[in-house]
Protein backbone atom coordinates (compact mmCIF):
# COMPACT_ATOMS: atom_id res chain seq x y z
CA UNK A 1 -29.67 45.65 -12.32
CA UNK A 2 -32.40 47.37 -10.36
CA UNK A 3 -32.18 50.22 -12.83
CA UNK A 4 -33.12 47.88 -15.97
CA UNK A 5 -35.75 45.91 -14.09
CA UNK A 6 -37.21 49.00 -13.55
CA UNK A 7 -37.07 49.91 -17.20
CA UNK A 8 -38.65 46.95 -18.23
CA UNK A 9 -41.33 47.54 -15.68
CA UNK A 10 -42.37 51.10 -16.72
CA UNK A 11 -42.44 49.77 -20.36
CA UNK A 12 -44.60 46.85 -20.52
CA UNK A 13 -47.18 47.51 -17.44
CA UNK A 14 -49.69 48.95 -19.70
CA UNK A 15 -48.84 46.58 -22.97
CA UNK A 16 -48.35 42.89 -22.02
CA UNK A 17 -48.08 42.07 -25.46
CA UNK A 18 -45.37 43.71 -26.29
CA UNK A 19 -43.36 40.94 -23.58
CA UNK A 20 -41.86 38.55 -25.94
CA UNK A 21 -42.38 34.83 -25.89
CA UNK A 22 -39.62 33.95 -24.37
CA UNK A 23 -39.39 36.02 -21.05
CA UNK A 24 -36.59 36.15 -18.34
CA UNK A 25 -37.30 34.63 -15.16
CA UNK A 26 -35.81 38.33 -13.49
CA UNK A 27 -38.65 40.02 -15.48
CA UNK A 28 -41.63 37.67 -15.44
CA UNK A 29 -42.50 38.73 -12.12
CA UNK A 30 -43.61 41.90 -12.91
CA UNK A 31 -46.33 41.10 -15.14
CA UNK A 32 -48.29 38.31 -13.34
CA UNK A 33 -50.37 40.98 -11.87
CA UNK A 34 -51.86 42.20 -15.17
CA UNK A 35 -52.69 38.38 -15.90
CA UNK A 36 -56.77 37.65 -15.27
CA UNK A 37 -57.82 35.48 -12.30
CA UNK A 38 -58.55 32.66 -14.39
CA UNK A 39 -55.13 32.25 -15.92
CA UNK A 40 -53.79 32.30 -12.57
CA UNK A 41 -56.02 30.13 -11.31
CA UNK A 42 -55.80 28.06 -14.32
CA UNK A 43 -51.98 27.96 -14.34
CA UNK A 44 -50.47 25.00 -11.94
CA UNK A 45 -47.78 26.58 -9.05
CA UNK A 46 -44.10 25.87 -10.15
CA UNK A 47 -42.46 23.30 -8.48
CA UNK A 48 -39.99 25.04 -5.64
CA UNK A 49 -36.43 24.82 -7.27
CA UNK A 50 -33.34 24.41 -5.10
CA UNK A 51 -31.22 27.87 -5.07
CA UNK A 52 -27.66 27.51 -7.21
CA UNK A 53 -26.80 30.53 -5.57
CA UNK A 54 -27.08 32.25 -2.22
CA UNK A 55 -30.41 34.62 -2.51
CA UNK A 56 -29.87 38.14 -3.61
CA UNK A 57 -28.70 40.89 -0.56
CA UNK A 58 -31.97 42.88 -0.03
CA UNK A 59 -32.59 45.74 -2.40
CA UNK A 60 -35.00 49.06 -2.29
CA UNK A 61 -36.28 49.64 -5.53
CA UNK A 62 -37.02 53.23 -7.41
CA UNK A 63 -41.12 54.32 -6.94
CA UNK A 64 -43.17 54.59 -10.15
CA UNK A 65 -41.91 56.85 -12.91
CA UNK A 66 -43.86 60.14 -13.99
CA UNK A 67 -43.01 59.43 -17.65
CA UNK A 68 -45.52 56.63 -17.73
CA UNK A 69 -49.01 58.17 -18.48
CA UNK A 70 -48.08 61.53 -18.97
CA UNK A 71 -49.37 62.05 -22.62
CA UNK A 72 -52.25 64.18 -22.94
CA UNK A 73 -53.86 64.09 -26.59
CA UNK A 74 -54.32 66.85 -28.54
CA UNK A 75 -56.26 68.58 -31.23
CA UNK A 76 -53.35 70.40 -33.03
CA UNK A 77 -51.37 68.30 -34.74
CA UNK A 78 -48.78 70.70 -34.57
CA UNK A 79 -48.74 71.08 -30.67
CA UNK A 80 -48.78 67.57 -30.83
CA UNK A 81 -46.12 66.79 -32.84
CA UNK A 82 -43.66 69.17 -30.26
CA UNK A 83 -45.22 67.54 -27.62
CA UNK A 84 -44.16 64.05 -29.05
CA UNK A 85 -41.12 65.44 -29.47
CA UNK A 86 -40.26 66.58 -26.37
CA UNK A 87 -41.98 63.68 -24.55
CA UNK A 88 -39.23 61.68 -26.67
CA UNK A 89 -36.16 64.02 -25.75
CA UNK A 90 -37.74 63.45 -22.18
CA UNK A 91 -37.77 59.61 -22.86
CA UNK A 92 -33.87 59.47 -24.54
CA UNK A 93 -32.72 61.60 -21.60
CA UNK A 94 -34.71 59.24 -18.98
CA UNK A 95 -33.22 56.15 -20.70
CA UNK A 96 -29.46 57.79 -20.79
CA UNK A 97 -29.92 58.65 -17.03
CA UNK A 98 -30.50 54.76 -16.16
CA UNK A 99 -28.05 53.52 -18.68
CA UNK A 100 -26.04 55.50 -16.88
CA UNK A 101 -26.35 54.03 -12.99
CA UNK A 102 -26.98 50.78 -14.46
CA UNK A 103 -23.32 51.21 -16.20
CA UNK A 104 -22.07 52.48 -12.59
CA UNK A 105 -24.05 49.53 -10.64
CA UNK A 106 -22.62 47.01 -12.76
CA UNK A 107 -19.23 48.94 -12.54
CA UNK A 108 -19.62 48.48 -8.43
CA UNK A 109 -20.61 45.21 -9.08
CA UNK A 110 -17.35 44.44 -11.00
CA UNK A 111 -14.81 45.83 -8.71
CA UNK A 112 -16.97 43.70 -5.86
CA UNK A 113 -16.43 40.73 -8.06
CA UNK A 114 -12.55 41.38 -8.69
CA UNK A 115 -12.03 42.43 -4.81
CA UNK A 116 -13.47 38.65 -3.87
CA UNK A 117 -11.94 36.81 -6.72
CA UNK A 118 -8.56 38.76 -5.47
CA UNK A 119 -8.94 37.89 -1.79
CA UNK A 120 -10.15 34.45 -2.62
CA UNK A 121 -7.13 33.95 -4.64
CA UNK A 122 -4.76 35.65 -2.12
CA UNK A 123 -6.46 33.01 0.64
CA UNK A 124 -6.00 30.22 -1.64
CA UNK A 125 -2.09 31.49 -2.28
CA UNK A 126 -1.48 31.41 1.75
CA UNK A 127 -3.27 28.23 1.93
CA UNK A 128 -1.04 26.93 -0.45
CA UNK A 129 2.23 28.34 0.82
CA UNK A 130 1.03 26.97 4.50
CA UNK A 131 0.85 23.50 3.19
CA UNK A 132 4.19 23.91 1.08
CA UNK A 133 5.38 24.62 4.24
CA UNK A 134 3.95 21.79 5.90
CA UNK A 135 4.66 19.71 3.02
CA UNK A 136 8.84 20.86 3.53
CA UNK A 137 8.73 20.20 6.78
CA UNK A 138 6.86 16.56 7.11
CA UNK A 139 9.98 16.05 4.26
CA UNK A 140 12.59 17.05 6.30
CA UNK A 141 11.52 14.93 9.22
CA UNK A 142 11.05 11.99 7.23
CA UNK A 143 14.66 12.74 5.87
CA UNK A 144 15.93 13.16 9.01
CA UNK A 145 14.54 9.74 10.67
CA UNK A 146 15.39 7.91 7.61
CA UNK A 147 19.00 9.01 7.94
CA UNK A 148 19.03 7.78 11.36
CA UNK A 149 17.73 4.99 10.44
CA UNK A 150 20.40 3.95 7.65
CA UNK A 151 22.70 4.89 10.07
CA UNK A 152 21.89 2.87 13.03
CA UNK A 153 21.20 -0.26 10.56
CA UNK A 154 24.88 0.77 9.09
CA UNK A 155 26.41 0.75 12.76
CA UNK A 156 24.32 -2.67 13.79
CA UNK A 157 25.73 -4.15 10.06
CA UNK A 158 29.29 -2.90 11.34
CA UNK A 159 28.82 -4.47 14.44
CA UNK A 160 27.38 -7.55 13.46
CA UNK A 161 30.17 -8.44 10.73
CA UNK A 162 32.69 -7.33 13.69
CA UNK A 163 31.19 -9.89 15.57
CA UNK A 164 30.95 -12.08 13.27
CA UNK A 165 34.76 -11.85 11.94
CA UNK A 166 35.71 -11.86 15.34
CA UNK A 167 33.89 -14.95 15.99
CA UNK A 168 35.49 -16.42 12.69
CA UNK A 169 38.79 -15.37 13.52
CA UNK A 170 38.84 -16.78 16.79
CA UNK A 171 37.41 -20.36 15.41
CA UNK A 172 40.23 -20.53 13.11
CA UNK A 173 43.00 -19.64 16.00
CA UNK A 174 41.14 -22.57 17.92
CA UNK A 175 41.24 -24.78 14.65
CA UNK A 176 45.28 -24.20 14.23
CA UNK A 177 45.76 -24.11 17.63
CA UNK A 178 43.56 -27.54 17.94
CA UNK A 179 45.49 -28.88 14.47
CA UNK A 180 49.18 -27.97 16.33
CA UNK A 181 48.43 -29.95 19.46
CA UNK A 182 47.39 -32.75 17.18
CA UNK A 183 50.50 -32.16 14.99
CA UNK A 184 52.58 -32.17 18.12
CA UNK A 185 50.87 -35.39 19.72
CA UNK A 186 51.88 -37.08 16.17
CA UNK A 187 55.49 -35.96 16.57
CA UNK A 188 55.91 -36.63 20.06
CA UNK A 189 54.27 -40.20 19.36
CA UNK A 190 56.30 -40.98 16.20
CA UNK A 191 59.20 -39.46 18.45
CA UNK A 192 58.45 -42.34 21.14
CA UNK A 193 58.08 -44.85 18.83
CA UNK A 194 61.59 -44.40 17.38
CA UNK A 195 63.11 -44.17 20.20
CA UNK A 196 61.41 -47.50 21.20
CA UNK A 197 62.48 -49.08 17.88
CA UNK A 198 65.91 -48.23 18.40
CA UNK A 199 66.60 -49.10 21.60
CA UNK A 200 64.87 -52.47 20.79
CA UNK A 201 67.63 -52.69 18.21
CA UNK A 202 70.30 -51.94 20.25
CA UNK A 203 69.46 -54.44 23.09
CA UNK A 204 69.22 -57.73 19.75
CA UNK A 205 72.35 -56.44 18.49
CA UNK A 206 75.71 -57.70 20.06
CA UNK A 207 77.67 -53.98 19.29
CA UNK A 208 75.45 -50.66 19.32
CA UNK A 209 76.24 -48.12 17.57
CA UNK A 210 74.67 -45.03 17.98
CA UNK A 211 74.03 -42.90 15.79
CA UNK A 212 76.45 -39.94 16.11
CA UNK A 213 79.17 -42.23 15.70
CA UNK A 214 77.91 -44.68 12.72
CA UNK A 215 79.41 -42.40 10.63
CA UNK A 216 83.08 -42.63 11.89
CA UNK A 217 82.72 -46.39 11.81
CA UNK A 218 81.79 -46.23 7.94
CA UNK A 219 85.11 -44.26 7.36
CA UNK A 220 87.13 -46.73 9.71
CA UNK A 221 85.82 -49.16 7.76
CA UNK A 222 86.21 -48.20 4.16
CA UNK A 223 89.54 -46.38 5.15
CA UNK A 224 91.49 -49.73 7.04
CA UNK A 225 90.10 -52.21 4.72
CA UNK A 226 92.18 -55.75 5.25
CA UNK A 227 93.55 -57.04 2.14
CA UNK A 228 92.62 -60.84 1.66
């Protein structure tokens, strides 16, 4: 980079017209000082613009080339003409010099650029493997106190139908146990009441028979009929 700037430098100091119209802003800075007083002074300061990138790392640029000013005209046109064309074998090997570094400084430049992009994607890899990691872990955690979870609500569930069948099962023994005393009351009543009947009967009739002996009487009696 410092190589071309310098190129463009040694070309159009002495010819300003030869800039074109449209002039990079890395390259207009070296020609505002063959620009009159009165175009600078006529020309409004630009605005200060806010930096997209960081500013450039500080740079020591080449001195003034020999090549610039060194023709010498001459009456021979002959002399001349090997003059010019030296001056231009001069001029090709000059420009294939600074091709040249600018090929290696853009070269340096490169690797610099692939070295960051490499680290930066290396830092972004760990980055991203540290929160997969975190990621896994927060999951297992959450895993693990869910499961506990389920399983305490599936113990306290277990418990609490327990409990509740238990309870169940113990109002239904109290129902049939509560349904047999009342069935047994009835029987013993009815029982009583029988009895009662019975020996009412036996006290209004003249001859009592009981009851384990009615039988035998029938068979007396149909057996030793008397014949009218």
């Amino acid at each position: 980079m410092a190589t071309s700037q310098l190129f463009f430098r040694l070309r159009y100091r002495r010819c300003p017209s030869l800039l074109p119209p449209t002039t990079p802003r890395t390259i207009a800075p070296f020609f505002r000082s063959n620009s009159t007083s009165s175009n600078s002074e006529a020309q409004a300061p630009d605005p200060p613009r806010r930096r997209r990138f960081p500013p450039p790392r500080p740079h020591t640029f080449s001195g003034p080339s020999d090549f610039v000013g060194s023709w010498n005209p001459s009456d021979d046109p002959r002399e001349a003409k090997i003059r010019l064309g030296r001056l231009h074998r001069d001029y090709q090997k000059h420009m294939k010099q600074i091709r040249a570094e600018y090929a290696y400084e853009m070269e340096l430049l490169r690797i610099e650029k692939q070295k960051k992009d490499e680290a930066r994607r290396d830092a972004l890899r760990l980055a991203n493997e540290e929160r997969n990691k975190v990621k896994a872990a927060a999951a297992e955690i959450r895993a693990a106190e869910s499961k506990a979870f389920q399983e305490e609500l599936r113990q306290t569930l277990v418990c609490f139908f327990l409990s509740l069948h238990l309870s169940f099962f113990v109002l239904i023994l109290k129902e049939r146990q509560q349904k047999l005393e009342i069935w047994r009351g009835k029987e013993k009543l009815l029982t009583e009441k029988r009895a009662d009947k019975n020996e009412l009967l036996r006290r209004q009739s003249s001859e009592w028979v009981s009851e384990d002996k009615l039988e035998d009487r029938i068979m007396a009696a149909i057996i030793g009929t008397t014949i009218l």
